[in-house]
Protein backbone atom coordinates (compact mmCIF):
# COMPACT_ATOMS: atom_id res chain seq x y z
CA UNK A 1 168.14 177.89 333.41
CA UNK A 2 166.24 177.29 330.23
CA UNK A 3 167.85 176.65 327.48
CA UNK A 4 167.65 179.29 324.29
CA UNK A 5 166.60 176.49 321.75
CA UNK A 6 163.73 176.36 324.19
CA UNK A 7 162.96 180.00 324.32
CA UNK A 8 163.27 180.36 320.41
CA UNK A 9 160.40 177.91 320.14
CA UNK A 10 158.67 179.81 322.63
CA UNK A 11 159.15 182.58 321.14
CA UNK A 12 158.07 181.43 317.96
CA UNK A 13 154.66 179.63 318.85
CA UNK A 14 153.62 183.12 320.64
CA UNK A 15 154.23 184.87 316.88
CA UNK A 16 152.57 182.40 314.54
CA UNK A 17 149.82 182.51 316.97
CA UNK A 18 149.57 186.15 316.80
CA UNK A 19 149.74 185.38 312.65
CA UNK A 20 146.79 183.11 313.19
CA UNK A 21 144.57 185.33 315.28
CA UNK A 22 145.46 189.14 313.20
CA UNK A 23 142.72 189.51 311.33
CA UNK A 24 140.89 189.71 314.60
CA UNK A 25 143.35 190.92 317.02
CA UNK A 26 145.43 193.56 315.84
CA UNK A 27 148.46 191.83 315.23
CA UNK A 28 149.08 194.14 312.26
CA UNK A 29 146.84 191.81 309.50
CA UNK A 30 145.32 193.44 307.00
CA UNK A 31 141.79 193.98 305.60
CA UNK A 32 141.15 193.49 302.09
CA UNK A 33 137.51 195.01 302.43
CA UNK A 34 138.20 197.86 304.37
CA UNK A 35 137.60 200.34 301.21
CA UNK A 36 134.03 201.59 301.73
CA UNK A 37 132.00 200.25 298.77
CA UNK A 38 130.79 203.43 297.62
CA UNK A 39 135.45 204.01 297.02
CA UNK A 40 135.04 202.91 293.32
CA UNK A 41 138.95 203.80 293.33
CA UNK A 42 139.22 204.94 289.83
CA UNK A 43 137.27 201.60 288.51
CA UNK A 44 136.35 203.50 285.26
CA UNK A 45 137.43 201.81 282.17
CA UNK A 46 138.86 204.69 279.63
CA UNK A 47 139.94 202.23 277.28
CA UNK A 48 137.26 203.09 273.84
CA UNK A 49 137.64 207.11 272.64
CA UNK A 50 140.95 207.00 275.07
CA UNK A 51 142.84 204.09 272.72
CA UNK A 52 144.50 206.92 270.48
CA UNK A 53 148.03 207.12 270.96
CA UNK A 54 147.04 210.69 269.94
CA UNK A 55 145.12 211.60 272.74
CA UNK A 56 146.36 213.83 275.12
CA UNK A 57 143.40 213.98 277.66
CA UNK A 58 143.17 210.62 278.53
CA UNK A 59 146.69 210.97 278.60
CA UNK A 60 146.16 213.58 280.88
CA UNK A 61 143.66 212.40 283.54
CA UNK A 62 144.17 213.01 287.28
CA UNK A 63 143.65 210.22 289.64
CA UNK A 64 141.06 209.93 292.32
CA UNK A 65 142.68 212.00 295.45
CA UNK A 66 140.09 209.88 297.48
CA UNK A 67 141.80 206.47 296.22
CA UNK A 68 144.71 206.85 298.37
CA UNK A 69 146.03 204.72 301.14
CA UNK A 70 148.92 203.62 303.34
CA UNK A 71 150.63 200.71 302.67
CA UNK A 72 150.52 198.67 305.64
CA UNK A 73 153.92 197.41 306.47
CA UNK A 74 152.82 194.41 307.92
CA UNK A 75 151.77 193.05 304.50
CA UNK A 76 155.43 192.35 304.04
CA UNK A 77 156.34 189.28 302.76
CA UNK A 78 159.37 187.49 302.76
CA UNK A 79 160.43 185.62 299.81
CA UNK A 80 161.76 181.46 300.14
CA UNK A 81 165.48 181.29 300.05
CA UNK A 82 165.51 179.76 296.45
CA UNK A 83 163.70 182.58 294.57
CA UNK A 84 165.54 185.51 293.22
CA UNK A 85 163.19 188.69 294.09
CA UNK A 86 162.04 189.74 297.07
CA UNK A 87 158.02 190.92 296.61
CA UNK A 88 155.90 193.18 298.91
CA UNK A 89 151.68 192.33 298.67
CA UNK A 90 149.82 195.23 300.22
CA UNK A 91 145.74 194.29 300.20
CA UNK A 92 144.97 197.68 301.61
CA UNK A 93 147.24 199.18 298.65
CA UNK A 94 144.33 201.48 297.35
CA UNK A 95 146.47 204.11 296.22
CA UNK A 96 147.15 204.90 292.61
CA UNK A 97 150.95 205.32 292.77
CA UNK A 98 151.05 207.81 290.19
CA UNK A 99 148.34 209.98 292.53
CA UNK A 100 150.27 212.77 293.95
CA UNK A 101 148.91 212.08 297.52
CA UNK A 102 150.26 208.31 297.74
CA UNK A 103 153.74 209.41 297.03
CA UNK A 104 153.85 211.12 299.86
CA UNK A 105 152.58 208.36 302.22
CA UNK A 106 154.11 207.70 304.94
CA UNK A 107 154.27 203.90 305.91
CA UNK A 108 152.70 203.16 309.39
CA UNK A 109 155.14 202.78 312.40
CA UNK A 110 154.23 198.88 312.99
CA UNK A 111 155.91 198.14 309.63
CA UNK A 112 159.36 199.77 310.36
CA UNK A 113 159.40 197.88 313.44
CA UNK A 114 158.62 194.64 312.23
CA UNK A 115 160.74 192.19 313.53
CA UNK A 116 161.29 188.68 311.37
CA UNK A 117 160.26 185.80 313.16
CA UNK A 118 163.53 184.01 314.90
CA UNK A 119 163.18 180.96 312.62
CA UNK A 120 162.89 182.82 310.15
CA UNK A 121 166.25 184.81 310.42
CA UNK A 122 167.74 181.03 311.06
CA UNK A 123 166.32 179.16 308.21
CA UNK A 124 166.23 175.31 309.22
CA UNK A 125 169.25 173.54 307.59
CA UNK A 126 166.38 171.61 305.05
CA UNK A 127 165.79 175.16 303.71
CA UNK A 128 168.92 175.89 302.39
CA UNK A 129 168.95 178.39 299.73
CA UNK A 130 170.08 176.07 297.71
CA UNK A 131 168.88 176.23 293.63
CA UNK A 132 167.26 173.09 292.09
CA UNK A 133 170.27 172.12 290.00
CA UNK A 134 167.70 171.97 286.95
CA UNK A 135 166.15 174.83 287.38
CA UNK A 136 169.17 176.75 287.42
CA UNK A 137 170.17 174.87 283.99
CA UNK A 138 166.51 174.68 282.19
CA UNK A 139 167.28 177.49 279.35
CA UNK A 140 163.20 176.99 278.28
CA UNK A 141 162.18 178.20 282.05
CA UNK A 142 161.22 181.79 282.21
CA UNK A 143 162.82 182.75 285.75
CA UNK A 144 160.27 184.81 288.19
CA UNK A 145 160.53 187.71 288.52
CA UNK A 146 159.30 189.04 291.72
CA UNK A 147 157.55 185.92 294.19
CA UNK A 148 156.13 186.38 297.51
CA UNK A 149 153.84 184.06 299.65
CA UNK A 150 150.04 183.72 298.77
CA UNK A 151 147.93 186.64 300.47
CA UNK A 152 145.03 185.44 301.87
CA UNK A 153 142.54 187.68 301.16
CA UNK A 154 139.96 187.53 298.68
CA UNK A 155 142.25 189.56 295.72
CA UNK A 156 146.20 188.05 296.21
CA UNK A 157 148.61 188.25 294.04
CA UNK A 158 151.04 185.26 294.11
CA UNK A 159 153.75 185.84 291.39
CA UNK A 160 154.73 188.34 289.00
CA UNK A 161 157.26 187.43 285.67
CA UNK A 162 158.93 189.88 283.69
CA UNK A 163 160.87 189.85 280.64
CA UNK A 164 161.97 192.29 277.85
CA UNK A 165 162.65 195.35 280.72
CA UNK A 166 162.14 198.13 278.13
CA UNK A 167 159.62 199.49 275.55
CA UNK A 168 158.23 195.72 274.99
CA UNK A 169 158.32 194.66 278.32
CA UNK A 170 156.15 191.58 278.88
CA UNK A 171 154.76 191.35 282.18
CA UNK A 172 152.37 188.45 284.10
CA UNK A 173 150.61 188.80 287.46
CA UNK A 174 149.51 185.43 288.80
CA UNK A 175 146.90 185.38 291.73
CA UNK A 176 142.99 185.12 292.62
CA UNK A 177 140.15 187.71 292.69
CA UNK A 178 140.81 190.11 289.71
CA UNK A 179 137.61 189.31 288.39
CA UNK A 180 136.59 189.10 284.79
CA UNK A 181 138.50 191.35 281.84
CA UNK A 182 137.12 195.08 282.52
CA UNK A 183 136.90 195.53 278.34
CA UNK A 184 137.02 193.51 275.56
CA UNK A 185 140.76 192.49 275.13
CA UNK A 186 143.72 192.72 273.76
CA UNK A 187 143.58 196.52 273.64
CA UNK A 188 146.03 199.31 274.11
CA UNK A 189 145.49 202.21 276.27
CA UNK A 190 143.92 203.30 280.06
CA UNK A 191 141.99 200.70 282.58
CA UNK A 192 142.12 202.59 286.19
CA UNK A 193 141.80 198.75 287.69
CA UNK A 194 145.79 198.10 286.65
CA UNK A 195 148.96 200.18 286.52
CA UNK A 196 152.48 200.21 287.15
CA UNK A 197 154.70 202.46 288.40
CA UNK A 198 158.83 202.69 288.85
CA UNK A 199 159.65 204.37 291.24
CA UNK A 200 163.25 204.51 290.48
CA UNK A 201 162.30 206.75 287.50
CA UNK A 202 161.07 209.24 289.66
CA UNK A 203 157.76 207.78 289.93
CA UNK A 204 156.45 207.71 286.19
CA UNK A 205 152.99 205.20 285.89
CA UNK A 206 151.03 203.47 283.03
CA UNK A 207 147.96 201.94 282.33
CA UNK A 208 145.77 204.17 284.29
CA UNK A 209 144.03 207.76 284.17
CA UNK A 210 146.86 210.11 285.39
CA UNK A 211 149.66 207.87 283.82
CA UNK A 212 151.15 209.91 280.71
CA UNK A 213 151.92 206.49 278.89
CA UNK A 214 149.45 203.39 277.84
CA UNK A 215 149.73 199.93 278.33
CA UNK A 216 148.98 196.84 275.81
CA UNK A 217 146.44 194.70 277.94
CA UNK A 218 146.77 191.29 276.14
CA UNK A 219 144.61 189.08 278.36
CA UNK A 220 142.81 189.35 281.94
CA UNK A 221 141.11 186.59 284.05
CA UNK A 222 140.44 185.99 287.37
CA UNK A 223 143.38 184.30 287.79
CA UNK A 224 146.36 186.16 285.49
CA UNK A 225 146.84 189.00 283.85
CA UNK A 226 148.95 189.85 280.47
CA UNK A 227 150.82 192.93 279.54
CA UNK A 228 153.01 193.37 276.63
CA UNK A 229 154.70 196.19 276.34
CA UNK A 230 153.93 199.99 276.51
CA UNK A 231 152.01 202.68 274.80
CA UNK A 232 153.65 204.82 272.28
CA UNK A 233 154.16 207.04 274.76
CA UNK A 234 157.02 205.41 276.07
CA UNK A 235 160.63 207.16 276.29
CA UNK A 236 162.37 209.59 277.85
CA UNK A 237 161.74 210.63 280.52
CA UNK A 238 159.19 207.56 280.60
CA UNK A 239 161.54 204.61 280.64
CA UNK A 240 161.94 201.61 282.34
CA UNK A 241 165.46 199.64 283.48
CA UNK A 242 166.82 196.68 284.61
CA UNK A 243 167.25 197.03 288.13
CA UNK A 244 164.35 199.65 288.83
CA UNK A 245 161.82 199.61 292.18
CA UNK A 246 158.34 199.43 290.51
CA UNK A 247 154.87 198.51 291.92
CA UNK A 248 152.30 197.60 290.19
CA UNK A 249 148.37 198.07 291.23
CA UNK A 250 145.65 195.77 290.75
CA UNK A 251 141.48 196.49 291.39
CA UNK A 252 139.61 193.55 291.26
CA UNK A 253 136.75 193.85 288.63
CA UNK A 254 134.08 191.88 290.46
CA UNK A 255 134.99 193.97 293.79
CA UNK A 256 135.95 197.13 293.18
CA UNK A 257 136.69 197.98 296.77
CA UNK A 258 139.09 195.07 296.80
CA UNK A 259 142.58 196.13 295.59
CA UNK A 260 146.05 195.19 296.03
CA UNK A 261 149.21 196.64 295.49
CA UNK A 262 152.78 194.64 294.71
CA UNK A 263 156.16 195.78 294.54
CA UNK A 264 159.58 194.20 293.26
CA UNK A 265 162.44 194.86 292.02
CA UNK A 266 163.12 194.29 287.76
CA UNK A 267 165.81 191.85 286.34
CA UNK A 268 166.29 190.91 282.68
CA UNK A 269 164.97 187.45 281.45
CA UNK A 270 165.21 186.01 277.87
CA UNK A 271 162.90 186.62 275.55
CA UNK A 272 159.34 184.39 276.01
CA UNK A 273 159.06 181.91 272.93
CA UNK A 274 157.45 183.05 270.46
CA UNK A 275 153.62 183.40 270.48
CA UNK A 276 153.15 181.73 267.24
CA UNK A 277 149.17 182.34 265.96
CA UNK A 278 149.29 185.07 269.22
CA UNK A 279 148.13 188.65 268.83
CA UNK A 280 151.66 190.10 269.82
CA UNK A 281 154.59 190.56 267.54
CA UNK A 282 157.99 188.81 268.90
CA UNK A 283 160.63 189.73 266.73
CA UNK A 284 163.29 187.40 267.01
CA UNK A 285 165.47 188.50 264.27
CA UNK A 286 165.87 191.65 261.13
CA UNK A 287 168.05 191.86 258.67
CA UNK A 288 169.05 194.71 257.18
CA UNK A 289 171.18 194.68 253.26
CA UNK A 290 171.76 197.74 250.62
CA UNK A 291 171.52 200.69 252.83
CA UNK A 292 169.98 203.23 251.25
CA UNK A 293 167.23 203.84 248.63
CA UNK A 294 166.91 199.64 248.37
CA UNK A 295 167.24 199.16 251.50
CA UNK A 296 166.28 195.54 251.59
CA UNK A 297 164.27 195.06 255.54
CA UNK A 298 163.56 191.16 256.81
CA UNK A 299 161.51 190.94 259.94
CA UNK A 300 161.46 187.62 261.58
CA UNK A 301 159.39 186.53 264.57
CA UNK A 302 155.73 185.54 265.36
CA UNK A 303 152.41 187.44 266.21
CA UNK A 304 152.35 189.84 263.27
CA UNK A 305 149.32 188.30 261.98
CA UNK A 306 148.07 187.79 258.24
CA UNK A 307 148.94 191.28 255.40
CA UNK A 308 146.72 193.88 256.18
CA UNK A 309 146.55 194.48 252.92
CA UNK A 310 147.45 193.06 249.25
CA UNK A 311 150.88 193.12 248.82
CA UNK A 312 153.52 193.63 247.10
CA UNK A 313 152.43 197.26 247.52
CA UNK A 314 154.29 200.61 247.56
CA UNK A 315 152.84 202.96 250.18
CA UNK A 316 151.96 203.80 253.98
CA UNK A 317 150.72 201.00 256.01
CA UNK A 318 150.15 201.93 259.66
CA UNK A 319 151.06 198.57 260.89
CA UNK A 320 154.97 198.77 260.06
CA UNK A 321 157.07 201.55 259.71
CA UNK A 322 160.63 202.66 260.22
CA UNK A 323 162.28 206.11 262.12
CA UNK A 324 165.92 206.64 262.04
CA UNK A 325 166.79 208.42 264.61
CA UNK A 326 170.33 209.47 263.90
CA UNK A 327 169.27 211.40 260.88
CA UNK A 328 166.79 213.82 262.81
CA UNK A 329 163.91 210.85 263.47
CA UNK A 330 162.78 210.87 259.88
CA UNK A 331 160.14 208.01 258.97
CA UNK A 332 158.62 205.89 256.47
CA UNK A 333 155.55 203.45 256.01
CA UNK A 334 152.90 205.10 258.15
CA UNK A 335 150.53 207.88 257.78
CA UNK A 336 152.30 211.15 259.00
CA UNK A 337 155.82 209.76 257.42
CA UNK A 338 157.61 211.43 254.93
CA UNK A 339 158.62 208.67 252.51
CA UNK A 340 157.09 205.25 251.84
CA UNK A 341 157.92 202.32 251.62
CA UNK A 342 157.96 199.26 249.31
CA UNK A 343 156.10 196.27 251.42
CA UNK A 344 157.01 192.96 249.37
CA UNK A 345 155.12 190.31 251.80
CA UNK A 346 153.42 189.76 255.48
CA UNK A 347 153.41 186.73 257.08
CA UNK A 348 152.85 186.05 260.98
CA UNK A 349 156.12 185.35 261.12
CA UNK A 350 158.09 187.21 258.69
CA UNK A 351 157.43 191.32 256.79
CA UNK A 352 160.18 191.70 254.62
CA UNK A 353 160.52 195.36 252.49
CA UNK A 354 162.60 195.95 249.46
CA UNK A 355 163.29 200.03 249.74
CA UNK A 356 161.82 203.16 249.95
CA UNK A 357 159.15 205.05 247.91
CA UNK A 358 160.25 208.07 245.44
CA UNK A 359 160.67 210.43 248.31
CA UNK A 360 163.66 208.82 249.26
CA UNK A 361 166.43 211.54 249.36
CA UNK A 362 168.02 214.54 250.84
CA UNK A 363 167.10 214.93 254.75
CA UNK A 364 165.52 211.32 253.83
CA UNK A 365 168.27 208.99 253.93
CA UNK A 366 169.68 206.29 255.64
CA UNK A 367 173.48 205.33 256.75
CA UNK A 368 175.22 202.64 257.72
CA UNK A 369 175.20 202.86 261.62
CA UNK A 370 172.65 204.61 261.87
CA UNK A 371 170.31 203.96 264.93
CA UNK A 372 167.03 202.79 263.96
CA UNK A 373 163.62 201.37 265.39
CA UNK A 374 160.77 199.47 263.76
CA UNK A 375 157.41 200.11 264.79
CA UNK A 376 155.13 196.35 263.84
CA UNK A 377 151.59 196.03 265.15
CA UNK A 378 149.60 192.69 265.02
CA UNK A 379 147.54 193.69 261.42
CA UNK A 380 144.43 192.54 262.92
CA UNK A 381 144.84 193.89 266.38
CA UNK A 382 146.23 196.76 268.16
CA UNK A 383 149.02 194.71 270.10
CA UNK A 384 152.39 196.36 268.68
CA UNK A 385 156.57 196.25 269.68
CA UNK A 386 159.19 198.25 268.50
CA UNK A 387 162.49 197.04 267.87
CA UNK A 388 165.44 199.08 268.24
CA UNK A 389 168.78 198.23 266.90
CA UNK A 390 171.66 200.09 263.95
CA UNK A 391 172.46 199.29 260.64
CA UNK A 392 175.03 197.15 260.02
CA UNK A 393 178.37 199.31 259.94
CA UNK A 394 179.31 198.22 256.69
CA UNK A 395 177.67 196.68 253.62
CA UNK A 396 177.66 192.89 253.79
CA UNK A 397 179.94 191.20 251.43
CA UNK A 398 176.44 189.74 249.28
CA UNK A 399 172.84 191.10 249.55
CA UNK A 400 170.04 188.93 249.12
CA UNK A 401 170.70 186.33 246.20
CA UNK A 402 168.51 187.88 243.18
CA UNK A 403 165.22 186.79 242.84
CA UNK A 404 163.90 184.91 239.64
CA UNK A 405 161.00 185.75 238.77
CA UNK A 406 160.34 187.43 241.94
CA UNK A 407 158.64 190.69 242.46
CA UNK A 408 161.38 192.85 243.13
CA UNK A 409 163.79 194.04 241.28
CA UNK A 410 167.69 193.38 241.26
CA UNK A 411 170.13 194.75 239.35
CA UNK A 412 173.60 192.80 239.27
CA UNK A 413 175.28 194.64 237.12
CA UNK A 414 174.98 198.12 234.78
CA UNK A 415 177.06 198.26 231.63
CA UNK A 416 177.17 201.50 229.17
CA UNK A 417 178.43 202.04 225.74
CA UNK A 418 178.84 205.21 222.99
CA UNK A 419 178.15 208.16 226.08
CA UNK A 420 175.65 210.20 224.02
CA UNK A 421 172.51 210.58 221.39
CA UNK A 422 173.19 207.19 221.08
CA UNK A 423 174.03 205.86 224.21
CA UNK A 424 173.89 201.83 225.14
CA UNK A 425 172.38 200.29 229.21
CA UNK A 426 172.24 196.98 229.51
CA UNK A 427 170.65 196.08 232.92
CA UNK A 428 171.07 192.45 234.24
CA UNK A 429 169.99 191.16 236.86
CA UNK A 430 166.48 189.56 238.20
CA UNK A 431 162.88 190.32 239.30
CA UNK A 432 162.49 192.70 236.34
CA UNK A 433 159.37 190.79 234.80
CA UNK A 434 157.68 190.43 231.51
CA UNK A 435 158.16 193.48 229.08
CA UNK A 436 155.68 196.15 229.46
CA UNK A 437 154.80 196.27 226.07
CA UNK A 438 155.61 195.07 222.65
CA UNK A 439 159.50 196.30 222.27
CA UNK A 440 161.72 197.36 220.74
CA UNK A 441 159.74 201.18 221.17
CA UNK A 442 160.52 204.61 221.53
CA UNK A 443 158.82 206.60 223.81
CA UNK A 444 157.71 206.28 227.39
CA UNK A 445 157.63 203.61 229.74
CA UNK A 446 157.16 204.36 233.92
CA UNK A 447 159.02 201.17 234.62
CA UNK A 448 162.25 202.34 233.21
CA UNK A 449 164.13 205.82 233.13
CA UNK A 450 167.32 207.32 233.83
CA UNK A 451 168.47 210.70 235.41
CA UNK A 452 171.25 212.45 235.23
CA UNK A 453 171.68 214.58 238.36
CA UNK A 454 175.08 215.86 236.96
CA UNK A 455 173.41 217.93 234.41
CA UNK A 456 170.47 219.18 236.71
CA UNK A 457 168.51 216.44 237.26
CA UNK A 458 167.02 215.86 233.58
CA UNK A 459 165.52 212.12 232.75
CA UNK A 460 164.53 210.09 230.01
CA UNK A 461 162.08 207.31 229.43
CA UNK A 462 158.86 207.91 231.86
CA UNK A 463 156.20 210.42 232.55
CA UNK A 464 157.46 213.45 233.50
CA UNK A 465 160.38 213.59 231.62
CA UNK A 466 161.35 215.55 228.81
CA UNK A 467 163.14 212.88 226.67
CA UNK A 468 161.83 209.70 225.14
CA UNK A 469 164.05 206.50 225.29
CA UNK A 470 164.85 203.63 223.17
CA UNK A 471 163.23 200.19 224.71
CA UNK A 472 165.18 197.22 222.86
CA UNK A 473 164.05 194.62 224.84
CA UNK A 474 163.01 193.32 228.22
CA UNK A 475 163.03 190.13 230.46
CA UNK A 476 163.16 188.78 233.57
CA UNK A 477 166.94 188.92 234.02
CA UNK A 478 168.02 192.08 231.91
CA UNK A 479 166.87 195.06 229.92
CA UNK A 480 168.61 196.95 226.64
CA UNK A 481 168.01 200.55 226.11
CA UNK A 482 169.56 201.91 222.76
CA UNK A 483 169.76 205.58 222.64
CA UNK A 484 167.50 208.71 223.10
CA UNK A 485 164.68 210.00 221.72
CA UNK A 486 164.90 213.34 218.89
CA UNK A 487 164.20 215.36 222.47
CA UNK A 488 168.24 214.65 222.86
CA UNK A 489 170.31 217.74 222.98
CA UNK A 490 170.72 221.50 224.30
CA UNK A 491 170.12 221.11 228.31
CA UNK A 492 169.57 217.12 227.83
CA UNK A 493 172.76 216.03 227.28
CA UNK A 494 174.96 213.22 229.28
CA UNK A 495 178.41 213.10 230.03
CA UNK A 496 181.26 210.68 230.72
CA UNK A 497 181.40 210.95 234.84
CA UNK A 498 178.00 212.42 235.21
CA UNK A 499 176.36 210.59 238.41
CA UNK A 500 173.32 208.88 237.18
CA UNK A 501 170.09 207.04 238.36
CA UNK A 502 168.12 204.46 236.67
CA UNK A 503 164.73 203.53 237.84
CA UNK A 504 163.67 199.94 237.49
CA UNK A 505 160.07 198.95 238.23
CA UNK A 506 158.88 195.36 237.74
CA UNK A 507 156.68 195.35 235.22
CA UNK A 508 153.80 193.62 236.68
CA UNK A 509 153.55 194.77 239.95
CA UNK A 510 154.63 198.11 241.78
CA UNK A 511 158.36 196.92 243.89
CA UNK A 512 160.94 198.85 242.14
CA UNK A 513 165.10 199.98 242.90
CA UNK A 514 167.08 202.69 242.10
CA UNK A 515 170.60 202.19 241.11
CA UNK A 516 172.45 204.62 241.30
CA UNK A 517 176.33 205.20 239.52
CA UNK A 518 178.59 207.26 236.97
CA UNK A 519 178.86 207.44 233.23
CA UNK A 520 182.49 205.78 232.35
């Protein structure tokens, strides 16, 4: 009688053999050309008029019903015992799987009847799954994601990495045959030759015509392709988590009958080092001190490029911008928000923002806790993340040291004397700047003023108001105000214990704070 270690190896030369010869034979092998050249698949490139976050007909588009095909089961691969994903290459995988057809495709009966080869449910002893003892240690590797063996075909997809699961996620496809970039790159928005889908989320796609969210296309060769992170789009019920199915479709660009479809399942990764000089914002750190109207913002990473404008400015700038979403998703910096914001400097690797413009106030206002996200897009390109996080629960024991000569104002300390006609501020503190003009003066200056919102809101000192002030002096480090103008009295009158506001501007340049306190 034979003996079974004989018949597995029997058994085992008849099935690679039947590997060897299925191109030709039957034996389940797939053919990468078997799309009918005239198929373009949806090869169109929408990417152009369709980049507008805005725009809801590319948004819109329905996929090509005639794109759609099985997946072969026999394309299943089966990953090595050391890597962590298991990945499925289908080279027939035609179908969009946001089209409405390939969800409900039915995989052919060969594929649920597979059967692994017998050597391969016994791996040999050598092929222990046993991790390289560095790899599992090396903090700087960035793990794979989902690996399966090399297809064979003409378009393959060999590895897929993914990091940042979420609104940022950065994904890599590694293989052969995707051809040359199908539009000029990076970009954000539509290309029919690439999109993902996750299935766990009920089937939800992007990066294609038919997908309801965009993709940011960083780089594409024949060899790799470069996504980093999704369209503004993104969100419920468009979201992406650790743990989903997804599957993500490639055409090549120099065939476009040749297409390939790959699915894995997601795990979390640490962040990719930073892209330092790179066209994508990695935020590695922000800061948040003096909640509220001075809200003082530092934003620390790489890939946010040179200022996109002259700063310090006060204004909208479409490349940074803040929402808080506890307090009804009010937002500021960007064209459409409701308040602006005061943009101090813009590095590549660091925005920092000293407050909020003059509409800062009532539905308008921040809180400690509150949950917040930050909106920063490369200010020469359109490559963009947004980080989420709260505001710290409770004011930090110090804000930021003040700043000497600096642009922005701080104000350490507010004292007040004789409550009246004649009433004393002193102001110290830093960033204040040379005085305006020649002091002491009475009349107006927009750098300085002070309301009282006790007494319905009345001020003193700038444009606008109906009472002149008396300007002392003014440095660097503190300003002296002694008294009102003869507009003093009636309805413009303070109090001791009326809330007040004083409005400090630096004198050369637009950053300004409000302080805000009571009359002793």
């Amino acid at each position: 009688m034979r003996s079974w270690s004989f018949l597995r190896n029997w058994l085992a030369v008849v099935l690679t053999g039947c590997a060897l010869v299925a191109d030709i034979a039957g034996c389940g092998g797939d053919d990468s050309g078997s799309l009918s050249p005239g198929d373009d698949s949806g090869g169109d490139v929408t990417i152009g008029d369709g980049m507008s976050a805005g725009d809801a007909d590319a948004a819109a588009a329905t996929h090509d019903t005639d794109a759609t095909a099985e997946s072969d089961g026999d394309a299943m691969v089966t990953v090595d015992a050391d890597a962590t994903m298991t990945g499925t290459g289908d080279a027939d995988g035609a179908a969009a799987t946001g089209d409405a057809d390939a969800a409900a495709t039915t995989p052919d009966a060969d594929a649920a009847a597979t059967t692994p080869d017998a050597d391969a449910a016994a791996p040999d002893a050598d092929a222990a799954p046993t991790a390289d003892a560095d790899a599992a240690t090396d903090a700087d590797a960035e793990p794979e994601q989902c690996t399966g063996a090399p297809d064979s075909g003409p378009l393959s997809i060999t590895a897929v990495y993914a990091s940042r699961i979420g609104q940022n996620l950065h994904l890599e496809v590694h293989g052969a045959g995707f051809g040359s970039a199908p539009t000029t790159l990076p970009a954000v928005g539509l290309l029919n030759q690439f999109h993902i889908t996750d299935t766990t989320q009920g089937g939800w796609c992007a990066g294609s015509n038919g997908c309801a969210v965009y993709l940011q296309y960083t780089s594409w060769s024949d060899t790799a392709i470069v996504v980093d992170g999704f369209g503004l789009q993104y969100g419920r019920p468009y979201k992406m988590l650790l743990g989903d199915m997804v599957s993500i479709f490639v055409q090549s660009t120099a065939v476009a009958s040749n297409t390939i479809t790959f699915t894995c399942t997601l795990q979390d990764d640490p962040l990719p080092r930073p892209d330092y000089g790179g066209p994508t914002p990695e935020v590695s750190s922000v800061e948040f001190s003096q909640i509220g109207q001075n809200m003082h913002i530092e934003v620390d990473g790489a890939g946010f490029g040179s200022a996109p404008t002259t700063l310090p400015a006060v204004g909208l700038l479409n490349q940074f911008y803040i929402t808080d979403t506890t307090q009804g998703g009010w937002c500021a910096g960007a064209n459409g928000c409701a308040v602006y914001l005061q943009y101090t400097s813009w590095s590549d690797t660091a925005i920092v923002i000293d407050g909020f413009g003059h509409q800062y106030g009532g539905p308008h206002k921040v809180a400690f806790d509150d949950a917040v996200s930050i909106y920063i897009q490369n200010a020469q390109g359109p490559e963009f993340t947004i980080w989420t996080g709260t505001l710290p629960p409770q004011e930090p024991d110090a804000g930021p040291l003040p700043d000497g000569g600096g642009p922005t104002p701080r104000v350490a300390s507010v004292t007040f004397g004789q409550v009246g006609q004649n009433m004393h501020i002193e102001v110290d503190g830093a960033g204040f700047g040379s005085a305006p003009t020649t002091l002491p003066a009475v009349g107006l200056l927009n750098q300085f003023y002070i309301t009282d919102t006790t007494q319905g809101g009345w001020c003193a000192g700038a444009n606008g108001c109906a009472v002149y002030l008396h300007y002392t002096s003014w440095t660097d480090a503190r300003i002296v105000i002694d008294g009102f103008g003869p507009q003093y009295g009636g309805q413009y009158k303070v109090a001791s214990g009326d809330a007040v506001s004083i409005y400090i501007q630096n004198a050369q340049g637009p950053e300004f704070m409000i302080w805000t306190g009571t009359l002793p």
